[in-house]
PDB file of N, CA and C in Angstrom:
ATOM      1  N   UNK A   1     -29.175  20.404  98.541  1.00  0.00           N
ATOM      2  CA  UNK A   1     -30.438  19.967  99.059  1.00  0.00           C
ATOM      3  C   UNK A   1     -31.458  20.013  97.928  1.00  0.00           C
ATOM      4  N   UNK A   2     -32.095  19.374  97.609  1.00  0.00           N
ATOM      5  CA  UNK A   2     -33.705  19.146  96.854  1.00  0.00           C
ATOM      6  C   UNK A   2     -34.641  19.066  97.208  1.00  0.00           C
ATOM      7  N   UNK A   3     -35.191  18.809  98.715  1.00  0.00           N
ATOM      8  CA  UNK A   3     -36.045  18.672  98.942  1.00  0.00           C
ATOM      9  C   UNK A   3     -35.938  18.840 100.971  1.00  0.00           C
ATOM     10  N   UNK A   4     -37.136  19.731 101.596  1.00  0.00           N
ATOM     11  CA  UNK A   4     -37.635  19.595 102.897  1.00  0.00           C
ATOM     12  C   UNK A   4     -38.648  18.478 103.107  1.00  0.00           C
ATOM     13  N   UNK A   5     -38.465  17.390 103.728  1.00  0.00           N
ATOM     14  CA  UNK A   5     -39.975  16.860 104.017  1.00  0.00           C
ATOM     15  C   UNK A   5     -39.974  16.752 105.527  1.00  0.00           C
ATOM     16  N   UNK A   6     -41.105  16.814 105.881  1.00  0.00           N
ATOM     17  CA  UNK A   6     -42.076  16.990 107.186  1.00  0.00           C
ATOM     18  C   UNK A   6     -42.661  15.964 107.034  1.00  0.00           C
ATOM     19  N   UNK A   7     -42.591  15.171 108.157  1.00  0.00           N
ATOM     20  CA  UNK A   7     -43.162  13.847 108.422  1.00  0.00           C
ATOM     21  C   UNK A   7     -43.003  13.620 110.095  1.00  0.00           C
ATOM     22  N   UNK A   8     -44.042  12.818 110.279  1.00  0.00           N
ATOM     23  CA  UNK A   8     -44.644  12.100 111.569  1.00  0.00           C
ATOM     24  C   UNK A   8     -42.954  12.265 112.658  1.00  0.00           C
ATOM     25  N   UNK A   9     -42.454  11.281 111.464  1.00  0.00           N
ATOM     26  CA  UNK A   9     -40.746  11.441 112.680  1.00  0.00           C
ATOM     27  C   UNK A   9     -39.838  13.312 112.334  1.00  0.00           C
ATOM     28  N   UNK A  10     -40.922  13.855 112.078  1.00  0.00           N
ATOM     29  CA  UNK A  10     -39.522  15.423 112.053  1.00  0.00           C
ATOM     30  C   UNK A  10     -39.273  15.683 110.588  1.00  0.00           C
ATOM     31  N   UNK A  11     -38.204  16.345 110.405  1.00  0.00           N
ATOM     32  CA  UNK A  11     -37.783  17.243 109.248  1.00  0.00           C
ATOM     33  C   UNK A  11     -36.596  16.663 108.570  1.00  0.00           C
ATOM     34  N   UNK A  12     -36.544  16.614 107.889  1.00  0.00           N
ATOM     35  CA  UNK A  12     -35.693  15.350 106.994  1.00  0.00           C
ATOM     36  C   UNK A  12     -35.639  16.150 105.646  1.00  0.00           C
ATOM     37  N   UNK A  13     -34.042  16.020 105.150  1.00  0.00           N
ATOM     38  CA  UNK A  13     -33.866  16.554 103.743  1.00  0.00           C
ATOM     39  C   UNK A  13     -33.082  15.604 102.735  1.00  0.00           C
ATOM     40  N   UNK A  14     -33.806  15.679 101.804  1.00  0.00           N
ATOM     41  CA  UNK A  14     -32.616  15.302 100.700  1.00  0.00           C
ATOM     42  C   UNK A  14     -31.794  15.743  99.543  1.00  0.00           C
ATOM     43  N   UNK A  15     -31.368  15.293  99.602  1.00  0.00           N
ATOM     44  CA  UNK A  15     -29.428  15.457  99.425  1.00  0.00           C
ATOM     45  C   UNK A  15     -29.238  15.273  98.142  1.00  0.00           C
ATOM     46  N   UNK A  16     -28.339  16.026  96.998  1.00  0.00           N
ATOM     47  CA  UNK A  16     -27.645  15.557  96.145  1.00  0.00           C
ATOM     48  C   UNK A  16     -26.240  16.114  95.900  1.00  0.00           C
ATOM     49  N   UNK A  17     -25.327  15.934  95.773  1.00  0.00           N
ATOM     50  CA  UNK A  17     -23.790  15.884  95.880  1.00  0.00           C
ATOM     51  C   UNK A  17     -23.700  16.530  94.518  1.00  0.00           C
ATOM     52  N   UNK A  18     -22.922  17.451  94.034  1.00  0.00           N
ATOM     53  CA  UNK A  18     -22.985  18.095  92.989  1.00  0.00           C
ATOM     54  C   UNK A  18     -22.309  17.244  92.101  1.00  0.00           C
ATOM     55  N   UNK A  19     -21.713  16.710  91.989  1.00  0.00           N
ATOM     56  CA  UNK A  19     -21.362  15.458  91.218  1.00  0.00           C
ATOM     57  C   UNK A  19     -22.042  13.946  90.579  1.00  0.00           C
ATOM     58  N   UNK A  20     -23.242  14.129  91.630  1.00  0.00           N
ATOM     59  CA  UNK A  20     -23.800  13.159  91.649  1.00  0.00           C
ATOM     60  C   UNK A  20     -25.221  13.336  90.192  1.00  0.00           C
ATOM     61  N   UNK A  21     -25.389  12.520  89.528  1.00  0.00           N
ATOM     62  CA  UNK A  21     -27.275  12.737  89.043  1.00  0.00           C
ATOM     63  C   UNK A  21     -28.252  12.296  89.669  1.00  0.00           C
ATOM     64  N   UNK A  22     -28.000  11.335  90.422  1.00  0.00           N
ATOM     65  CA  UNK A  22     -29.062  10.603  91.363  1.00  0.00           C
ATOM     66  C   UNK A  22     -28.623  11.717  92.956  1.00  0.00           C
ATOM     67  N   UNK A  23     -30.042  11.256  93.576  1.00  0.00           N
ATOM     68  CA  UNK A  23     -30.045  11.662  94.743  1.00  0.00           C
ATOM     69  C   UNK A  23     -29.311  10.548  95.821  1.00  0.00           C
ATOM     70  N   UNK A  24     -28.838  11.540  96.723  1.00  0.00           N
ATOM     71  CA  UNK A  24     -28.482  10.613  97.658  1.00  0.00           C
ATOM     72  C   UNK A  24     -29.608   9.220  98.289  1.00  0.00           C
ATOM     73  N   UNK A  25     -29.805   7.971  98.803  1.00  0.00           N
ATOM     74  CA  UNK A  25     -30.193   7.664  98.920  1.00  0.00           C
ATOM     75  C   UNK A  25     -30.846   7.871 100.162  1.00  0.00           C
ATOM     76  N   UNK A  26     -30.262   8.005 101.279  1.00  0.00           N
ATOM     77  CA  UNK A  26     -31.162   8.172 102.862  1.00  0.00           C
ATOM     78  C   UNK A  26     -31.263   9.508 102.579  1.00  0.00           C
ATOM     79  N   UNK A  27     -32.473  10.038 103.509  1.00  0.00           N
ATOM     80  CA  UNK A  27     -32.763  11.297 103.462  1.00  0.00           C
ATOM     81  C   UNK A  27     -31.567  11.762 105.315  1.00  0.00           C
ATOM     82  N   UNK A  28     -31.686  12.571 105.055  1.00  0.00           N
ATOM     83  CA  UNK A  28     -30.729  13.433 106.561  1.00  0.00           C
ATOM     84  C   UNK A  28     -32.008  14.110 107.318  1.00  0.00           C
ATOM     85  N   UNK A  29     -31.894  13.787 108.798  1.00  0.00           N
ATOM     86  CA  UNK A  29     -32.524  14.350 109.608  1.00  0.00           C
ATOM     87  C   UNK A  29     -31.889  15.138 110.099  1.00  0.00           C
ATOM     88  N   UNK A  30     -33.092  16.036 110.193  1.00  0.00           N
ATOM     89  CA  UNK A  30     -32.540  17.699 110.407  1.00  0.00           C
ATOM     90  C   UNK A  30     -31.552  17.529 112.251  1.00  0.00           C
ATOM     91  N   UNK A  31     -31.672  17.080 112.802  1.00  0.00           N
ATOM     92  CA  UNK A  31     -30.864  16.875 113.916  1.00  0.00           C
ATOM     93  C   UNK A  31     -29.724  16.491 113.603  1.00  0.00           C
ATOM     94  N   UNK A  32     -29.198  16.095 112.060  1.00  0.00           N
ATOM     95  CA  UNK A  32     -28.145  15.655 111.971  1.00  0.00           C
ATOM     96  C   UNK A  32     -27.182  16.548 110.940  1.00  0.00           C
ATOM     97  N   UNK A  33     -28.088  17.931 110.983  1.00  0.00           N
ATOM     98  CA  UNK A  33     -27.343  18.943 109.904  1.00  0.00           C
ATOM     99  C   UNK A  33     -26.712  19.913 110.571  1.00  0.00           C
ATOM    100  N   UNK A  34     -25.818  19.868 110.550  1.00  0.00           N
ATOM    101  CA  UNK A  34     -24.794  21.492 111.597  1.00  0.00           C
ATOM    102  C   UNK A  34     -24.864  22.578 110.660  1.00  0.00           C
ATOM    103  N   UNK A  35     -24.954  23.760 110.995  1.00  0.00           N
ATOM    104  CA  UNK A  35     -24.630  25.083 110.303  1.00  0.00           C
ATOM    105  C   UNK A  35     -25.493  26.129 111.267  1.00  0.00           C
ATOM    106  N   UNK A  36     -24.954  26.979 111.042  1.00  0.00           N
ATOM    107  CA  UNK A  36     -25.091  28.280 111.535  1.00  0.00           C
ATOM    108  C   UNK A  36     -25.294  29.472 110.149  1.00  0.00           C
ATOM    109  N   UNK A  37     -26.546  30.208 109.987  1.00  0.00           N
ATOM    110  CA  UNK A  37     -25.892  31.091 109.363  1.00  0.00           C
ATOM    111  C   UNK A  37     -25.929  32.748 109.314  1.00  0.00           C
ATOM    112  N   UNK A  38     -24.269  32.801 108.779  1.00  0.00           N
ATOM    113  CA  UNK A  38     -23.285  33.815 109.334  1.00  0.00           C
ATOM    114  C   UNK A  38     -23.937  35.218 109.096  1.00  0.00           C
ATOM    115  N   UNK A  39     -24.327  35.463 107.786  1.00  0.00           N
ATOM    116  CA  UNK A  39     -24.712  36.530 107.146  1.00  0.00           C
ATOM    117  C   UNK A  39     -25.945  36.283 106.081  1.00  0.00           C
ATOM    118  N   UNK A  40     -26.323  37.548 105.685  1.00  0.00           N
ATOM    119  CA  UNK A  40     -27.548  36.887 104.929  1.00  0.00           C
ATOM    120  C   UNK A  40     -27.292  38.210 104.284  1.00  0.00           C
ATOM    121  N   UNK A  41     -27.492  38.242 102.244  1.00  0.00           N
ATOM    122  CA  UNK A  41     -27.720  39.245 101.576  1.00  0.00           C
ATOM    123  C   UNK A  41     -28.829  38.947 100.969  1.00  0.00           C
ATOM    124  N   UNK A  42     -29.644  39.630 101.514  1.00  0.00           N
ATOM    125  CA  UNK A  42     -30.806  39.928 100.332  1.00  0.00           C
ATOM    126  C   UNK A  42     -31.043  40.055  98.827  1.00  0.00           C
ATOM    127  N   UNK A  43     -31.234  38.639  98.550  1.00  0.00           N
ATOM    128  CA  UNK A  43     -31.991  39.012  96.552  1.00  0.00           C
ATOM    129  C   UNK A  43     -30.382  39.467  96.019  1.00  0.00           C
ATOM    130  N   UNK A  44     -29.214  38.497  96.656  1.00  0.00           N
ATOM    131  CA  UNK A  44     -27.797  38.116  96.167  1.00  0.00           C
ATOM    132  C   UNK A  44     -28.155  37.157  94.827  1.00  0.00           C
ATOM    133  N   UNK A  45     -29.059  36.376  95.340  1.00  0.00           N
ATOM    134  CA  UNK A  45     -29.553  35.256  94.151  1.00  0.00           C
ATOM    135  C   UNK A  45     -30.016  36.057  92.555  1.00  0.00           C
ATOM    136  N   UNK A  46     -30.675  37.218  92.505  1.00  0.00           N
ATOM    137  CA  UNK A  46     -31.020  37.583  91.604  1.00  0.00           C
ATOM    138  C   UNK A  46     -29.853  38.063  90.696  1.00  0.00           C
ATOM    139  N   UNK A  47     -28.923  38.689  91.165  1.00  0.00           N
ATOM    140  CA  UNK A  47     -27.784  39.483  90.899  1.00  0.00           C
ATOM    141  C   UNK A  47     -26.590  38.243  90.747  1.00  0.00           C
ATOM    142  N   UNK A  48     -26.194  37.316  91.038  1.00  0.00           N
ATOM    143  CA  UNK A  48     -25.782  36.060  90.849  1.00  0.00           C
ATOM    144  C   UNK A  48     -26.193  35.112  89.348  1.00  0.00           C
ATOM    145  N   UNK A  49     -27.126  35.397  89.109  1.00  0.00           N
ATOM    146  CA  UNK A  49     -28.761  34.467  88.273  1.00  0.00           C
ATOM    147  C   UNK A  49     -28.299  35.587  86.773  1.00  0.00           C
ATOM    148  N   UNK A  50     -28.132  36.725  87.243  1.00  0.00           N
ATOM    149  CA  UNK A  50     -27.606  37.513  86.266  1.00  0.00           C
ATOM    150  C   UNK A  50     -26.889  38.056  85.628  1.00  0.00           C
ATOM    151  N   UNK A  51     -25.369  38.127  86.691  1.00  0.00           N
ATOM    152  CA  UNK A  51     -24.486  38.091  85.680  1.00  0.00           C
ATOM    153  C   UNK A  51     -24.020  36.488  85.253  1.00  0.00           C
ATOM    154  N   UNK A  52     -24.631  35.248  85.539  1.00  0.00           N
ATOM    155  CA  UNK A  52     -24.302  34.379  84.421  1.00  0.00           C
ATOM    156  C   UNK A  52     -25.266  34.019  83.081  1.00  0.00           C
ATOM    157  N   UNK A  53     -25.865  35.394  82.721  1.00  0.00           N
ATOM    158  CA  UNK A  53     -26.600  35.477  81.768  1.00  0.00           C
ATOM    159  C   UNK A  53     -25.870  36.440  80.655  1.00  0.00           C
ATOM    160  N   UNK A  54     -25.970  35.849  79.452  1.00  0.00           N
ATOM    161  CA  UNK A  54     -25.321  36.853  78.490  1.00  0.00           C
ATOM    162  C   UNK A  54     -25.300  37.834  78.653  1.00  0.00           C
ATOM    163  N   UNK A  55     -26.371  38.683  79.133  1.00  0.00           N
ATOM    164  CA  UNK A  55     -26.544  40.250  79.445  1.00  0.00           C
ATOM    165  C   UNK A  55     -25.765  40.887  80.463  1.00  0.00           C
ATOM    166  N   UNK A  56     -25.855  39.768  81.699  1.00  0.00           N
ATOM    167  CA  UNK A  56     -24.733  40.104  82.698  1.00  0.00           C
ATOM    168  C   UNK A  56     -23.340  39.834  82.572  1.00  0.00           C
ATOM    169  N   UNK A  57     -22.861  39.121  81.702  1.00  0.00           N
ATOM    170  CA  UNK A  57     -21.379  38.845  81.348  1.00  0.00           C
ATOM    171  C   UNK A  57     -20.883  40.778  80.187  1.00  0.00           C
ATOM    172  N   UNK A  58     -21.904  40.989  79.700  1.00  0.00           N
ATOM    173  CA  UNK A  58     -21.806  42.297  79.011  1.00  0.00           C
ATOM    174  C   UNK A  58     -21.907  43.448  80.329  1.00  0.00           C
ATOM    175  N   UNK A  59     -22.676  43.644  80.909  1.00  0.00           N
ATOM    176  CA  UNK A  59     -22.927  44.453  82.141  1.00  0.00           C
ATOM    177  C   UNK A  59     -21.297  44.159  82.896  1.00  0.00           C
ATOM    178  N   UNK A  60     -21.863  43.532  83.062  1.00  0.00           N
ATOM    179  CA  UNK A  60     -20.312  42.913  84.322  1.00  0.00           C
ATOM    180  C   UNK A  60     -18.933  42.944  83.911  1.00  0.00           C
ATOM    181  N   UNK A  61     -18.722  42.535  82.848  1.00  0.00           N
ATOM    182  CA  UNK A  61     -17.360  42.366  81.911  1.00  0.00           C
ATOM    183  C   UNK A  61     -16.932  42.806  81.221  1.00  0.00           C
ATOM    184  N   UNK A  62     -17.600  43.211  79.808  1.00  0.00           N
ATOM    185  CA  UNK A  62     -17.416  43.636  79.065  1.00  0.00           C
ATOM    186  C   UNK A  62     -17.204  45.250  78.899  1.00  0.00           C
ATOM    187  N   UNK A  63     -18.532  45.790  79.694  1.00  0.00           N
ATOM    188  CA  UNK A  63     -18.515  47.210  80.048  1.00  0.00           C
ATOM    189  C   UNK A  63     -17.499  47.599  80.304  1.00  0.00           C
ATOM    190  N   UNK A  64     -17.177  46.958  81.516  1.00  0.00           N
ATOM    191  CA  UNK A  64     -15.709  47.569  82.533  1.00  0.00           C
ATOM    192  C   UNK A  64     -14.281  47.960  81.691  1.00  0.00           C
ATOM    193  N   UNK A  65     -14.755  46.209  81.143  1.00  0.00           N
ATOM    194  CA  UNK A  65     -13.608  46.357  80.479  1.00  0.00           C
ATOM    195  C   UNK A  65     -12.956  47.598  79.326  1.00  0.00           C
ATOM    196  N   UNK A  66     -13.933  47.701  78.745  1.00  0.00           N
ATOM    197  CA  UNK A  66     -13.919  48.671  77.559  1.00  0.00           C
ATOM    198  C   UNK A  66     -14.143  49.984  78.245  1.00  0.00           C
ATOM    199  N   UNK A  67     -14.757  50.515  79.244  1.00  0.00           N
ATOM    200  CA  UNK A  67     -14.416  51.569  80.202  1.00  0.00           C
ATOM    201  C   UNK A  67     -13.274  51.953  80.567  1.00  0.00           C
ATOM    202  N   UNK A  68     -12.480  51.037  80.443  1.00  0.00           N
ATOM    203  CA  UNK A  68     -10.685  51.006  81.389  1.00  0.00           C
ATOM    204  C   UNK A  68     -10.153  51.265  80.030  1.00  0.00           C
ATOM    205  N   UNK A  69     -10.223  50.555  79.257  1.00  0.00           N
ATOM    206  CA  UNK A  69      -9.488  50.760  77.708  1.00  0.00           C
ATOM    207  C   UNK A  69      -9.205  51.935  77.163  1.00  0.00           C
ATOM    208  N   UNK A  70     -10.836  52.767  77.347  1.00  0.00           N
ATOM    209  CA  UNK A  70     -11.091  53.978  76.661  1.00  0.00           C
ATOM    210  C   UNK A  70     -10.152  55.066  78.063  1.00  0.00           C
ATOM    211  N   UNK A  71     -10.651  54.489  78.928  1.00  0.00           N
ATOM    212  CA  UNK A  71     -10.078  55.714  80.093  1.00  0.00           C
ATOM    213  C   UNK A  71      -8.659  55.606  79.387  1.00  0.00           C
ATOM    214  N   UNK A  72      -7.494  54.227  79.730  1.00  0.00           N
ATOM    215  CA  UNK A  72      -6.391  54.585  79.401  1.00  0.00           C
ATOM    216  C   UNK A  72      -6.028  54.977  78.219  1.00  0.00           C
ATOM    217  N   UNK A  73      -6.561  55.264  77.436  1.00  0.00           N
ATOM    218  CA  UNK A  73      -6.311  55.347  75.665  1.00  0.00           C
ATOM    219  C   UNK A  73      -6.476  57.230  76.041  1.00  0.00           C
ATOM    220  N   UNK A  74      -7.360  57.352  76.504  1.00  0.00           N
ATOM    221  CA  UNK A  74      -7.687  58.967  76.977  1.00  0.00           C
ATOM    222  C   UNK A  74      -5.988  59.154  77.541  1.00  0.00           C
ATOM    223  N   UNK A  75      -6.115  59.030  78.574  1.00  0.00           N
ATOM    224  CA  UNK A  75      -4.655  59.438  79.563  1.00  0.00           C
ATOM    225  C   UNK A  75      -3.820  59.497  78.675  1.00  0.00           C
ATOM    226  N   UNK A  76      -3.068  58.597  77.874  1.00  0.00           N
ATOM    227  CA  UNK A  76      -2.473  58.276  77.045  1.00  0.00           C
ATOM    228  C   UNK A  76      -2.210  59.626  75.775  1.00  0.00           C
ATOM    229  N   UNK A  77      -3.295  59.842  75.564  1.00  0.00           N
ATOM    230  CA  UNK A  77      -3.812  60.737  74.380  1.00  0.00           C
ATOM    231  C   UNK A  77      -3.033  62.315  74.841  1.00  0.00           C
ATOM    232  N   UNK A  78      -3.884  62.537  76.377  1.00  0.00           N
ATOM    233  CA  UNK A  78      -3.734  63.588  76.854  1.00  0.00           C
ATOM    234  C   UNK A  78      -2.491  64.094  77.562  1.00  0.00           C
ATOM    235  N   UNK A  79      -1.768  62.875  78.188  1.00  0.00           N
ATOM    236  CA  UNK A  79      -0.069  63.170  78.196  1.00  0.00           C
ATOM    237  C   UNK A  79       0.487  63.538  76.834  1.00  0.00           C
ATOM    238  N   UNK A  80       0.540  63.022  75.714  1.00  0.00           N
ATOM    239  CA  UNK A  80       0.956  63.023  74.693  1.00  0.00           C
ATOM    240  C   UNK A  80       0.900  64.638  74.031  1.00  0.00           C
ATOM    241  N   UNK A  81      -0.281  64.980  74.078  1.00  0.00           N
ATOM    242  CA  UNK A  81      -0.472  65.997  73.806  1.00  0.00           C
ATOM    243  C   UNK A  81      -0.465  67.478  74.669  1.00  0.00           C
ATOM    244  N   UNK A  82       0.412  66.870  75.994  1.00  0.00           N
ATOM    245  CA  UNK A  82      -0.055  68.377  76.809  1.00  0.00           C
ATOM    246  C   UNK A  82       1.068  69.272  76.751  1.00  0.00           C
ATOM    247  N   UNK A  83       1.029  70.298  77.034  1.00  0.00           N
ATOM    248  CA  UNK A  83       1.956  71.229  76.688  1.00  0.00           C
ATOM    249  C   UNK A  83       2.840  71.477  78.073  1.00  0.00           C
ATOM    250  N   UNK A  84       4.528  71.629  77.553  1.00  0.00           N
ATOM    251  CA  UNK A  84       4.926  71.834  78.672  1.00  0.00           C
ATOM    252  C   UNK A  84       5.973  71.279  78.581  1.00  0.00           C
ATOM    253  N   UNK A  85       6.800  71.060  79.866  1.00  0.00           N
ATOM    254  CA  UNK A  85       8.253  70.439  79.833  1.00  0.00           C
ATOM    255  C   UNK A  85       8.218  68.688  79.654  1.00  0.00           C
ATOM    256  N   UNK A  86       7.113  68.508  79.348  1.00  0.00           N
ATOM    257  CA  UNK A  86       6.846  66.924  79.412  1.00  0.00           C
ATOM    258  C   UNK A  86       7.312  66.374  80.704  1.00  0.00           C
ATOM    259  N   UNK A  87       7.645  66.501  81.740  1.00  0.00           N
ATOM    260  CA  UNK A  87       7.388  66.327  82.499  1.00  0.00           C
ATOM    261  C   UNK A  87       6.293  65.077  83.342  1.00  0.00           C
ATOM    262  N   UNK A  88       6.655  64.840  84.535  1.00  0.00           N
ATOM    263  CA  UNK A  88       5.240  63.954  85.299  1.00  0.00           C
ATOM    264  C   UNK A  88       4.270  65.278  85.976  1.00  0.00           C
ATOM    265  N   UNK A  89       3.092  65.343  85.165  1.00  0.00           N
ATOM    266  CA  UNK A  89       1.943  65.965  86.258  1.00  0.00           C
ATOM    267  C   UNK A  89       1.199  67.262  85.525  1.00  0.00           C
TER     268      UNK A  89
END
């Protein structure tokens, strides 16, 4: 959607098809739009908006990732080195 307009005949939107660069040509009257909606998260958009920002691909991705690395490199370390029948545990 791009646009709400309010006019004399009702509520009418227009349309662009994500594929498309131009707008659809007729606008859609709101009597002719079905949906219901299901759930609603609050300020999802901000948190969305951000991890496809360099900062959030580091936050989101990168962190984790290198969190898990270091954890297993730890485990790793600390089996290796523990004392005992070598053993599991």
């Amino acid at each position: 959607m791009i646009e709400v307009r309010s006019d004399g005949g009702g509520v009418s939107f227009r349309t662009k098809g994500d594929a498309n660069e131009d707008p659809d040509p007729q606008p859609v009257a709101a009597s002719n739009v079905v949906g219901v909606v299901a759930f609603h998260i609050p300020l999802i958009g901000h948190v969305v908006s951000f991890a496809g920002s360099d900062l959030g691909i580091v936050v989101f991705v990168i962190l984790p990732a290198v969190g898990l690395a270091v954890g297993e490199v730890y485990d790793l370390y600390r089996e290796a080195t523990a004392d005992g029948d070598g053993g599991d545990g």
